[in-house]
PDB file of N, CA and C in Angstrom:
ATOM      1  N   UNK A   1      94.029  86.209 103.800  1.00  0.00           N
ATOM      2  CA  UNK A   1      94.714  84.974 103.481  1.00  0.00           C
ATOM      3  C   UNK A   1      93.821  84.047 102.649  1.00  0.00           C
ATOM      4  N   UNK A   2      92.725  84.180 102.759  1.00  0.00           N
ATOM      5  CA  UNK A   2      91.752  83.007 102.139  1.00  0.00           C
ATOM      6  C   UNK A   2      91.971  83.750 100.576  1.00  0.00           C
ATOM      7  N   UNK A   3      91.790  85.350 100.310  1.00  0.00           N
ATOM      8  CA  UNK A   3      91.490  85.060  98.904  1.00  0.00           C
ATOM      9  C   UNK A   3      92.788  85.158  98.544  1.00  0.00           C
ATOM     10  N   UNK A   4      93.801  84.917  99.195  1.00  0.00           N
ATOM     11  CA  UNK A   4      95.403  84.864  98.701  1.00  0.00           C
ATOM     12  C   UNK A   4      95.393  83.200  98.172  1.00  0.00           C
ATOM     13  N   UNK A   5      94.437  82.314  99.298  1.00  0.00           N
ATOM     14  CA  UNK A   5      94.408  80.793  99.296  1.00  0.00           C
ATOM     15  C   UNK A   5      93.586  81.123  97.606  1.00  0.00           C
ATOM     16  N   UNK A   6      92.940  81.241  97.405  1.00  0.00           N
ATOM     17  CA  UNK A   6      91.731  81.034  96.373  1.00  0.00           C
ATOM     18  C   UNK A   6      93.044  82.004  94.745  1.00  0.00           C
ATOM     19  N   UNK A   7      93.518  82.740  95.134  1.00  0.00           N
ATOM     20  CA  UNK A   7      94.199  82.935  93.797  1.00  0.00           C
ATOM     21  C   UNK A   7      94.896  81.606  93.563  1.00  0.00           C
ATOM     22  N   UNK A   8      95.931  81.041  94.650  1.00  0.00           N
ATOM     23  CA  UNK A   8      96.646  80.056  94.588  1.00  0.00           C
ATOM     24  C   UNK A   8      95.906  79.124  93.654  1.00  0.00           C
ATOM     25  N   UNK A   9      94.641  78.705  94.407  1.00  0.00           N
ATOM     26  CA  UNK A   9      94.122  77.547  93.403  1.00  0.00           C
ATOM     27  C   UNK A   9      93.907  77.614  92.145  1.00  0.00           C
ATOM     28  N   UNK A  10      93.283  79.124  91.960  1.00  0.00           N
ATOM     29  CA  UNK A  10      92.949  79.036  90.831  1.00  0.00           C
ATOM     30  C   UNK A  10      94.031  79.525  89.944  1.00  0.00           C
ATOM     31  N   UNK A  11      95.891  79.656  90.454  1.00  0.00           N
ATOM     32  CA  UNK A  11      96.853  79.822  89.659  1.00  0.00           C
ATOM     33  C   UNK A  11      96.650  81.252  88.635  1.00  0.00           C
ATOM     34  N   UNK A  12      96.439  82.038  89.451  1.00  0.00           N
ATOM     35  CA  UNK A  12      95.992  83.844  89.425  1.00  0.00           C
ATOM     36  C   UNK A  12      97.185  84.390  89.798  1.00  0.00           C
ATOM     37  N   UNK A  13      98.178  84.478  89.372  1.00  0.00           N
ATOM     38  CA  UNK A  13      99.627  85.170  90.058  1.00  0.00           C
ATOM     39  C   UNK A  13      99.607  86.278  90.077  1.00  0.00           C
ATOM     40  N   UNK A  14      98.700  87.187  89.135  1.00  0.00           N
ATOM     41  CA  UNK A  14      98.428  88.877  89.008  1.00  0.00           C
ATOM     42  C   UNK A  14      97.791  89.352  90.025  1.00  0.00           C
ATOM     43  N   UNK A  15      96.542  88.292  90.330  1.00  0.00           N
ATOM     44  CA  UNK A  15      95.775  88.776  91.356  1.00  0.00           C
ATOM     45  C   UNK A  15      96.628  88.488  92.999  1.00  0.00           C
ATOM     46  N   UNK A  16      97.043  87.323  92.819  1.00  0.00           N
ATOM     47  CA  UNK A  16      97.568  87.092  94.147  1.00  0.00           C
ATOM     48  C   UNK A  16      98.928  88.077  94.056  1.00  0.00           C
ATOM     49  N   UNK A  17      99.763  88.467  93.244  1.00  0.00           N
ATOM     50  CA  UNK A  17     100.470  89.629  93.858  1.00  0.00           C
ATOM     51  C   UNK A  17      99.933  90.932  94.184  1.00  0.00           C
ATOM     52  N   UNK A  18      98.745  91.495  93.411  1.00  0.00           N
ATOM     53  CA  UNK A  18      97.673  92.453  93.976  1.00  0.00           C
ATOM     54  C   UNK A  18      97.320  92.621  95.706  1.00  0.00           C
ATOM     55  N   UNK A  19      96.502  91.120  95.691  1.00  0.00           N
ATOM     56  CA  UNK A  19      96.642  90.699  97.196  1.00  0.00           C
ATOM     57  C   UNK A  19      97.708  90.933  98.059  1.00  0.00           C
ATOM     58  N   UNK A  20      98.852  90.368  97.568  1.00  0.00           N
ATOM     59  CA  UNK A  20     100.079  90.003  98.692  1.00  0.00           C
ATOM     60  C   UNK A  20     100.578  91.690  99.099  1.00  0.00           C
ATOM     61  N   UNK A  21     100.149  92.437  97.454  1.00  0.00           N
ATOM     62  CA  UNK A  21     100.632  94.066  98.043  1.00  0.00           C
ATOM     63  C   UNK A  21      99.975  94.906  99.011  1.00  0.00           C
ATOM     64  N   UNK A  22      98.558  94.706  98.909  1.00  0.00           N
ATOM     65  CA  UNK A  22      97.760  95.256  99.769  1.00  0.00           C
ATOM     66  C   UNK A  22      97.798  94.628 100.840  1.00  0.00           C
ATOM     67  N   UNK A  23      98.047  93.582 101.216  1.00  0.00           N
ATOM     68  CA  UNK A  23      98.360  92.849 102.269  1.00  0.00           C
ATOM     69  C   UNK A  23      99.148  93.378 103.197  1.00  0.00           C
ATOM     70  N   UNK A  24     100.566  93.827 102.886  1.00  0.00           N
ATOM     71  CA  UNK A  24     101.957  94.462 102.907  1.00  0.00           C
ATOM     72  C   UNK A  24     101.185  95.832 103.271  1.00  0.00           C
ATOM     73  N   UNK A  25     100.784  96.603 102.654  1.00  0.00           N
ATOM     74  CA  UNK A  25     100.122  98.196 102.495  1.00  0.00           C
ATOM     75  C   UNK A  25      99.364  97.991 103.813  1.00  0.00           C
ATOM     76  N   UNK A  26      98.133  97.320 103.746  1.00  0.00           N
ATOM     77  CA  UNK A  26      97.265  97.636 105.165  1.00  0.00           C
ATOM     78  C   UNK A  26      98.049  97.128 106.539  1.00  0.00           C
ATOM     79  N   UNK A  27      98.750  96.143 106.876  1.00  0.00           N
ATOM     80  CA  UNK A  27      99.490  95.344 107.705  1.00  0.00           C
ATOM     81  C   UNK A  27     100.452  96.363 108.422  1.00  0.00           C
ATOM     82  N   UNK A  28     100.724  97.077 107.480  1.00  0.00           N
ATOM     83  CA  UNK A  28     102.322  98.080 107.841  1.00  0.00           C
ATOM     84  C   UNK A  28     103.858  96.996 108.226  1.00  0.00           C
ATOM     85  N   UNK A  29     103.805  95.762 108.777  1.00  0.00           N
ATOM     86  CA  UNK A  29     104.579  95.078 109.599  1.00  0.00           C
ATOM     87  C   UNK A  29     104.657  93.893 107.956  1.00  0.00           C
ATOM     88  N   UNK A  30     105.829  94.052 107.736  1.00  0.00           N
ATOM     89  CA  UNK A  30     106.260  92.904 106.681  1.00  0.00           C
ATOM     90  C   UNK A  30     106.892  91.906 106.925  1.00  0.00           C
ATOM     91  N   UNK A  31     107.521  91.438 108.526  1.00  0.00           N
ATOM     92  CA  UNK A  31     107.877  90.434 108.876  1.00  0.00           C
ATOM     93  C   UNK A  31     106.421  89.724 109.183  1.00  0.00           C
ATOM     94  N   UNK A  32     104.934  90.147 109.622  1.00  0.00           N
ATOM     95  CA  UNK A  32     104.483  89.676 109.672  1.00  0.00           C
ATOM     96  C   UNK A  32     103.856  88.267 108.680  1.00  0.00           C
ATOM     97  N   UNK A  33     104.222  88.832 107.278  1.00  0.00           N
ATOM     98  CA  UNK A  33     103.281  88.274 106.405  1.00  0.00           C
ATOM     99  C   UNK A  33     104.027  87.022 105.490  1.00  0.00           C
ATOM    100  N   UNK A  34     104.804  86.102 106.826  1.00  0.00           N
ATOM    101  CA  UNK A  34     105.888  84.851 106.312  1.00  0.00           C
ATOM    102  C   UNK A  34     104.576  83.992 105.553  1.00  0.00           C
ATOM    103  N   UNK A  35     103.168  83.701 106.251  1.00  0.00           N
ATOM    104  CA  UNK A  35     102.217  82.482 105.462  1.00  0.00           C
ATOM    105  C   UNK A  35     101.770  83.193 104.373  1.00  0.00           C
ATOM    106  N   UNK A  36     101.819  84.495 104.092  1.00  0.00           N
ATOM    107  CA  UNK A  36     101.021  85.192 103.120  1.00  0.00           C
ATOM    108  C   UNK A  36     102.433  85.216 101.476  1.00  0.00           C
ATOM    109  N   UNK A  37     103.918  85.151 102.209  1.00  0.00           N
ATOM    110  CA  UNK A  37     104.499  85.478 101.650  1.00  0.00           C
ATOM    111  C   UNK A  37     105.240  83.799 100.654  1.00  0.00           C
ATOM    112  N   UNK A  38     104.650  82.900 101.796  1.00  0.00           N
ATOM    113  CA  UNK A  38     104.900  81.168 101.326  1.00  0.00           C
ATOM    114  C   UNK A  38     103.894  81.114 100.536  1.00  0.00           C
ATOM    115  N   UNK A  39     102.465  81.345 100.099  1.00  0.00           N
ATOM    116  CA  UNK A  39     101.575  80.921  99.156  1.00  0.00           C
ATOM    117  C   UNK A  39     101.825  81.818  97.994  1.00  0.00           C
ATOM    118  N   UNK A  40     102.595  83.135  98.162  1.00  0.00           N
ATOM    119  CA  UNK A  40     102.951  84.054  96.991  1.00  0.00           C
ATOM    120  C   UNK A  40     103.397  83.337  96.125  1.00  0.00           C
ATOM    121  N   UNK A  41     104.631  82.327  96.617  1.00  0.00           N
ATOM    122  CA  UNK A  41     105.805  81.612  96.309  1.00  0.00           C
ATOM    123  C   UNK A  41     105.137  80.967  95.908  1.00  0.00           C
ATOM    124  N   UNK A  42     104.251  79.604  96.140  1.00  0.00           N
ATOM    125  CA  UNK A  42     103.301  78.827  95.722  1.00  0.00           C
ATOM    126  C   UNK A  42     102.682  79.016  94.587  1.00  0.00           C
ATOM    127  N   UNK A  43     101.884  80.094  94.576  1.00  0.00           N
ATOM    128  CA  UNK A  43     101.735  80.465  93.307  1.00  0.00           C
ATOM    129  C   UNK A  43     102.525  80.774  91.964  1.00  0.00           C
ATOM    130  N   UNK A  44     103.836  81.213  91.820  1.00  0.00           N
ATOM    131  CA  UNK A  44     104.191  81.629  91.045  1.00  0.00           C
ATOM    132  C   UNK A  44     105.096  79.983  90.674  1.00  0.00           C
ATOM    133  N   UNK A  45     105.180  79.172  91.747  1.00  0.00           N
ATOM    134  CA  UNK A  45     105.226  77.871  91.523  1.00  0.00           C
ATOM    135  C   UNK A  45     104.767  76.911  90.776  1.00  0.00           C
ATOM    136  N   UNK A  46     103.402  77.384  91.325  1.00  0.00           N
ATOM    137  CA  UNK A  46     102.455  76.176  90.171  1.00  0.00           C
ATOM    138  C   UNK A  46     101.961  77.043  88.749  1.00  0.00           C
ATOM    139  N   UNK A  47     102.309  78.458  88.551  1.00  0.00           N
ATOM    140  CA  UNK A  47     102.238  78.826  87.029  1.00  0.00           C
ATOM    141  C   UNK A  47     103.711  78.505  86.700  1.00  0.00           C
ATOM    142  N   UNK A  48     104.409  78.085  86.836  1.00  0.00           N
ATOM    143  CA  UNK A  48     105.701  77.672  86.198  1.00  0.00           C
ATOM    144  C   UNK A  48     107.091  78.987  86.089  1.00  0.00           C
ATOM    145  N   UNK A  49     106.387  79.717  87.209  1.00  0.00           N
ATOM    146  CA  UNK A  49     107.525  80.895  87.589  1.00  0.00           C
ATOM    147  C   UNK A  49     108.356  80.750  88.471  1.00  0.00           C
ATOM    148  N   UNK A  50     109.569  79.456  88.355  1.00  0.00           N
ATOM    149  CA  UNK A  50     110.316  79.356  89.329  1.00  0.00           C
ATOM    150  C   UNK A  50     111.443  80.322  90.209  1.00  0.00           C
ATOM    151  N   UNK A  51     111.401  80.981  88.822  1.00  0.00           N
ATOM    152  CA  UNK A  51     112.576  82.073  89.788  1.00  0.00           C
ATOM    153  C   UNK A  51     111.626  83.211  90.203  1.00  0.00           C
ATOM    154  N   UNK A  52     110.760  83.909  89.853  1.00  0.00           N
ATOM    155  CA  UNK A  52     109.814  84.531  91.150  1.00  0.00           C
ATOM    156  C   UNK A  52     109.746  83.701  92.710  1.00  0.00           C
ATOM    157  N   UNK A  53     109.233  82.449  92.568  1.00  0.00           N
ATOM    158  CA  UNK A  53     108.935  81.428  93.448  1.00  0.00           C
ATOM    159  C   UNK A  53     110.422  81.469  94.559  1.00  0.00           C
ATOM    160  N   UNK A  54     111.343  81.018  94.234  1.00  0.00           N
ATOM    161  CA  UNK A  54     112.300  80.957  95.201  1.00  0.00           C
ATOM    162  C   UNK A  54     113.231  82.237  94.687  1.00  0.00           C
ATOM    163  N   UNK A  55     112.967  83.445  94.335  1.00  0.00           N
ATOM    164  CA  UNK A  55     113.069  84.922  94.972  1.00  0.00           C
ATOM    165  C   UNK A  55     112.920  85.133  96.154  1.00  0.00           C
ATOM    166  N   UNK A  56     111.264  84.859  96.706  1.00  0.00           N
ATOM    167  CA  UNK A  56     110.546  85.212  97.710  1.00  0.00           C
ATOM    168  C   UNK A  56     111.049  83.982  98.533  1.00  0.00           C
ATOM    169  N   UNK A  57     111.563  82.862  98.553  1.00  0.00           N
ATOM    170  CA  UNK A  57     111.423  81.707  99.538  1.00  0.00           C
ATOM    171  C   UNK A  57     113.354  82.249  99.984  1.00  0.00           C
ATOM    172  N   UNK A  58     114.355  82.437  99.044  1.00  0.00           N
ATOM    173  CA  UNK A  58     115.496  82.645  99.238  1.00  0.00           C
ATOM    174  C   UNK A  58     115.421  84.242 100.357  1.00  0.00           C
ATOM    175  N   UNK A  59     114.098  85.188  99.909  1.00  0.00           N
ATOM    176  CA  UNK A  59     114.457  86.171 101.070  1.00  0.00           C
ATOM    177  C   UNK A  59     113.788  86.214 102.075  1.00  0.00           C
ATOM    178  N   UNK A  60     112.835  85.036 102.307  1.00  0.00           N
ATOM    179  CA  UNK A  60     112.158  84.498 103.435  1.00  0.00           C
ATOM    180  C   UNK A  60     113.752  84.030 104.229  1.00  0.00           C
ATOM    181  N   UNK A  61     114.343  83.433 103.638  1.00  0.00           N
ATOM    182  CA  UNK A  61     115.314  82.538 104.440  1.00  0.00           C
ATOM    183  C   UNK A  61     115.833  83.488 104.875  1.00  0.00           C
ATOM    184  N   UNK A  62     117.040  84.294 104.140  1.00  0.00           N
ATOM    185  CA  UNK A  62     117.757  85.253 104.353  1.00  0.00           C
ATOM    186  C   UNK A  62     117.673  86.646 105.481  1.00  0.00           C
ATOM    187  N   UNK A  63     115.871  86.807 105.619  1.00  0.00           N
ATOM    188  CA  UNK A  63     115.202  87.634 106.666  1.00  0.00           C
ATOM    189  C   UNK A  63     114.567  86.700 108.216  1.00  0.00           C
ATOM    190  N   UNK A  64     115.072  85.256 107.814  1.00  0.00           N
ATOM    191  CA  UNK A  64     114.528  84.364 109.149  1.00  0.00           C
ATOM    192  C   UNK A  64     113.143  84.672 109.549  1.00  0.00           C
ATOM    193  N   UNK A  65     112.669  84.421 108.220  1.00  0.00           N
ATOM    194  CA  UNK A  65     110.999  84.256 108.280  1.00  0.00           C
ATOM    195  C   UNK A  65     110.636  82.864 107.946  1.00  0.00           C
ATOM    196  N   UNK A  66     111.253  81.874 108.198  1.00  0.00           N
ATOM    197  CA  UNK A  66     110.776  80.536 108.251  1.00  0.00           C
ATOM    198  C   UNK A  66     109.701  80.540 109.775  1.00  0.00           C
ATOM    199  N   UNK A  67     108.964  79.621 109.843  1.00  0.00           N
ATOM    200  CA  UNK A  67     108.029  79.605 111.275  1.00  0.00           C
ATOM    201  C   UNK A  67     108.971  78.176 112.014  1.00  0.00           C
ATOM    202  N   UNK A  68     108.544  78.799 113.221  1.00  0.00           N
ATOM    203  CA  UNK A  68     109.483  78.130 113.879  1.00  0.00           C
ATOM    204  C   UNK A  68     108.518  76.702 114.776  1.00  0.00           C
ATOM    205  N   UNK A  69     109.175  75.688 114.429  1.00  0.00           N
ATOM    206  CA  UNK A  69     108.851  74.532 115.091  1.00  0.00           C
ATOM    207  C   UNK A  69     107.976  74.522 115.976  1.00  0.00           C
ATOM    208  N   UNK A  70     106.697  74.350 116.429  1.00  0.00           N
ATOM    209  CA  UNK A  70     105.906  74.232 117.490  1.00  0.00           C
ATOM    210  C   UNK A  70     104.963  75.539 117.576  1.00  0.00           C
ATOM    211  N   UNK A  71     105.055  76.507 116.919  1.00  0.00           N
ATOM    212  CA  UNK A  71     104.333  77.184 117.497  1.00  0.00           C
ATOM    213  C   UNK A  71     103.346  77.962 116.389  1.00  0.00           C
ATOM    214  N   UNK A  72     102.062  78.293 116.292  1.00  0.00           N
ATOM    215  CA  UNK A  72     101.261  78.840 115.762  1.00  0.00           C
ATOM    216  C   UNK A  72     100.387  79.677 116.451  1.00  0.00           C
ATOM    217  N   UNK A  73      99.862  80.650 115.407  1.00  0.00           N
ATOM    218  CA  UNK A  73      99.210  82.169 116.473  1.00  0.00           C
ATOM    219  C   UNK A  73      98.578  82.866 115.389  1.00  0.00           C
ATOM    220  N   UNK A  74      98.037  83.092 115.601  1.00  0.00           N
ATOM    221  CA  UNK A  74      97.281  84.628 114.474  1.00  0.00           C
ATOM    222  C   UNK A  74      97.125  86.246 115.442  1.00  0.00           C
ATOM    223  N   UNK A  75      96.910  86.635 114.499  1.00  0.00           N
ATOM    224  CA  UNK A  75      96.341  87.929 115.183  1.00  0.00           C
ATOM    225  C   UNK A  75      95.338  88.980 114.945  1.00  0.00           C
ATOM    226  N   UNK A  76      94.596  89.082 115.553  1.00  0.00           N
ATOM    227  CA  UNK A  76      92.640  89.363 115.334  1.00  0.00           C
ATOM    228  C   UNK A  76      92.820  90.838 115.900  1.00  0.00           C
ATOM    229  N   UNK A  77      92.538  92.089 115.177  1.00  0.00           N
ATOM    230  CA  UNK A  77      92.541  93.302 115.692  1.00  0.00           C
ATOM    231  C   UNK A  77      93.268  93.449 117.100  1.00  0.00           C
ATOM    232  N   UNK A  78      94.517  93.349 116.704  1.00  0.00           N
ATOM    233  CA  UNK A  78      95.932  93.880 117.657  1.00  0.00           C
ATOM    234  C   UNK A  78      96.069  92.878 118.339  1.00  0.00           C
ATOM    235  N   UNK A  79      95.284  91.410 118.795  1.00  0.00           N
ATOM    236  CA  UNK A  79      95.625  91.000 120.063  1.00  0.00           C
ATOM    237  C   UNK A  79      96.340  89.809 119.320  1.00  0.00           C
ATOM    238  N   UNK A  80      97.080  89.381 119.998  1.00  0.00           N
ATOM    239  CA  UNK A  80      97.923  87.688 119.474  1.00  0.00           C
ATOM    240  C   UNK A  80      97.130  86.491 120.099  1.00  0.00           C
ATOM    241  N   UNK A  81      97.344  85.486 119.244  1.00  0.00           N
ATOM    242  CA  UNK A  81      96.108  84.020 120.015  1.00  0.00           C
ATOM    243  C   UNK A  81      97.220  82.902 119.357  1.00  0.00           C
ATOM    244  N   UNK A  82      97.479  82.335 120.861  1.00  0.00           N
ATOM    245  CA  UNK A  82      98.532  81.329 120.607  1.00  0.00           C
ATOM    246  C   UNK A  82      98.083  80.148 120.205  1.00  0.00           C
ATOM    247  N   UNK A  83      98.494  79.262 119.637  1.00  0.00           N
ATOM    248  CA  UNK A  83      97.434  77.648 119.744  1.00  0.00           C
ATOM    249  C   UNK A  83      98.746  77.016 120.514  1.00  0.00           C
ATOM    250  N   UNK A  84      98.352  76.620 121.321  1.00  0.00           N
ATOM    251  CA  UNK A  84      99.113  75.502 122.578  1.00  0.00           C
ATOM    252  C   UNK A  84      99.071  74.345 122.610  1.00  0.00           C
ATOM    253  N   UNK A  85      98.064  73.893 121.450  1.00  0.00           N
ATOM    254  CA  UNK A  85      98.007  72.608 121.221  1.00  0.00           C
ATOM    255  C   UNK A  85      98.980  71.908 120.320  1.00  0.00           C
ATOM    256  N   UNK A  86     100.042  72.493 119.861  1.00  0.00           N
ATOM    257  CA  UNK A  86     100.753  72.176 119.050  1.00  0.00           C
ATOM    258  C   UNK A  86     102.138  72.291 119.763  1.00  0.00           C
ATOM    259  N   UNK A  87     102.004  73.223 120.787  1.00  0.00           N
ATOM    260  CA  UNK A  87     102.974  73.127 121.695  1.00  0.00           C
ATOM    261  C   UNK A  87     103.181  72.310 122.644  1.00  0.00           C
ATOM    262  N   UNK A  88     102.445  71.687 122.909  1.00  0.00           N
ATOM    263  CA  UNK A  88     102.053  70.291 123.636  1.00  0.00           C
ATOM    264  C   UNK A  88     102.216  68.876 123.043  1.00  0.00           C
ATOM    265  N   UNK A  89     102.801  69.284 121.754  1.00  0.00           N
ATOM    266  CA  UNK A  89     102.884  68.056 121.396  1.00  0.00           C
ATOM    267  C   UNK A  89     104.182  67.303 121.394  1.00  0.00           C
ATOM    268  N   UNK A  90     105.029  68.324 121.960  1.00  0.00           N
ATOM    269  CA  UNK A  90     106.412  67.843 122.416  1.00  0.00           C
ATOM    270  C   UNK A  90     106.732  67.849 123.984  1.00  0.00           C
ATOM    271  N   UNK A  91     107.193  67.458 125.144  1.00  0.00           N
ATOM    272  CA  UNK A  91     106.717  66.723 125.620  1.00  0.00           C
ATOM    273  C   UNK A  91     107.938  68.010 127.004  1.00  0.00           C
ATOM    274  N   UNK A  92     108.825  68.064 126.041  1.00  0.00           N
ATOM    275  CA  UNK A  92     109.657  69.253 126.859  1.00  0.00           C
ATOM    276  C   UNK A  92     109.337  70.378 126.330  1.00  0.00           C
ATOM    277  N   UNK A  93     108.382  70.586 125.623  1.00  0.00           N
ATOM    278  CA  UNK A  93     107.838  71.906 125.430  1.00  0.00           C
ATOM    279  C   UNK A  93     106.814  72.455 126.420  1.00  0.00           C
ATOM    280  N   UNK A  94     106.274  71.233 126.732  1.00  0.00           N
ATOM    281  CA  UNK A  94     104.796  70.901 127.517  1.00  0.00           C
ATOM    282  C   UNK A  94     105.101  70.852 128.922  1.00  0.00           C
ATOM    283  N   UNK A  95     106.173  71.018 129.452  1.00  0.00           N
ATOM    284  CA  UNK A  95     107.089  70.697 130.676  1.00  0.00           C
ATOM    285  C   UNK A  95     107.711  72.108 131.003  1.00  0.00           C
ATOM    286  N   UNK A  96     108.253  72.875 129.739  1.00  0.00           N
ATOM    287  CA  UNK A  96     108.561  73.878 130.168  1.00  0.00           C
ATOM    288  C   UNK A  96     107.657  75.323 130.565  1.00  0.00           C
ATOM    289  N   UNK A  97     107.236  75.354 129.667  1.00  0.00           N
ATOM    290  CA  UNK A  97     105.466  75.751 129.916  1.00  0.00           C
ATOM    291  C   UNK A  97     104.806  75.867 130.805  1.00  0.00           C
ATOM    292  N   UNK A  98     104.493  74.497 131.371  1.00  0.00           N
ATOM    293  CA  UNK A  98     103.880  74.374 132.853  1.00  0.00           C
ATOM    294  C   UNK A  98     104.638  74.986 134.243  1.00  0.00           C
ATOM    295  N   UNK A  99     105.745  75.127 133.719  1.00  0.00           N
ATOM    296  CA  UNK A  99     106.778  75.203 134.552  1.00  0.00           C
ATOM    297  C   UNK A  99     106.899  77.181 134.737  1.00  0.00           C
ATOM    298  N   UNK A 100     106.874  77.423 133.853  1.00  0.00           N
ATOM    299  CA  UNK A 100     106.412  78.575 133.400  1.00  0.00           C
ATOM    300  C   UNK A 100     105.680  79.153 134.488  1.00  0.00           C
ATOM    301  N   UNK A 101     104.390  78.470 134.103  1.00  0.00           N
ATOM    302  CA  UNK A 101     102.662  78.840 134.677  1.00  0.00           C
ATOM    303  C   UNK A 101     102.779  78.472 136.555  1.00  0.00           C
ATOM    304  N   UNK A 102     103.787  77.576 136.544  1.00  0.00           N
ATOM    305  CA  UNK A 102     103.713  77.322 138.028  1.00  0.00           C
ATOM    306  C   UNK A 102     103.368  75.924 138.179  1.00  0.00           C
ATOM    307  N   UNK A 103     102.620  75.235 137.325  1.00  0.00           N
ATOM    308  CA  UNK A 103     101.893  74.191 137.374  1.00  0.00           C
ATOM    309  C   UNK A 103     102.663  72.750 137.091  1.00  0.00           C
ATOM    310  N   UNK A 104     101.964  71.856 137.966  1.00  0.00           N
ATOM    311  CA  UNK A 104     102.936  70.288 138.137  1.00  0.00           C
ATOM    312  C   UNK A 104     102.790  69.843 136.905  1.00  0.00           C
ATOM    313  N   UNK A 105     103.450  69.306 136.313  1.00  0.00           N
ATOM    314  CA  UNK A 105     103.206  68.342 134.769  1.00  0.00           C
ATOM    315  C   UNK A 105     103.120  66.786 135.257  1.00  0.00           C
ATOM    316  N   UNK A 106     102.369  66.728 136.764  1.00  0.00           N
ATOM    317  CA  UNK A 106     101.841  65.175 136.650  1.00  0.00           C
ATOM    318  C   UNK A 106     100.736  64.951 136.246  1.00  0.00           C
TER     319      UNK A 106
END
């Protein structure tokens, strides 16, 4: 993702679709790659390739690869890592959760 970030800046659309393929190739899982597949878009954005750009954002939509409200995670050689701190920032998210775990939300 970083040198997907670093084509972006430097407005490299050859290289960052290079990236985004091998990305796709090693990953095997293509629903995975919704943040990899929003800076694709980005890029072909800021070189002035709008219809590449919302290609990829129209079949993000269409495949319900938008990220969903509250929640963020990566994943580090097979295992998933939630961040909860963002899930906590709503207040019945943070309630249900606990509730979940067993634990009082006083």
């Amino acid at each position: 993702m970083a040198l997907l970030s670093g084509a972006r800046n430097d407005r490299n659309k050859h290289l960052a679709q290079k990236l985004f393929h091998n990305m796709k190739i090693f990953s095997g899982m293509t629903n995975s790659l919704t943040q990899a597949s929003v800076l694709l878009a980005n890029v072909y954005a800021s070189c002035g390739d709008i219809e590449k750009a919302t290609d990829i954002r129209s079949h993000l939509e269409v495949s319900d690869g938008k990220r969903k409200a509250g929640l963020a995670w990566t994943m580090v050689n097979g295992q998933v890592f939630v961040n909860l701190k963002l899930l906590f920032l709503n207040k019945k998210y943070k309630m249900i959760f606990l509730n979940i775990l067993g634990i009082s939300s006083s």
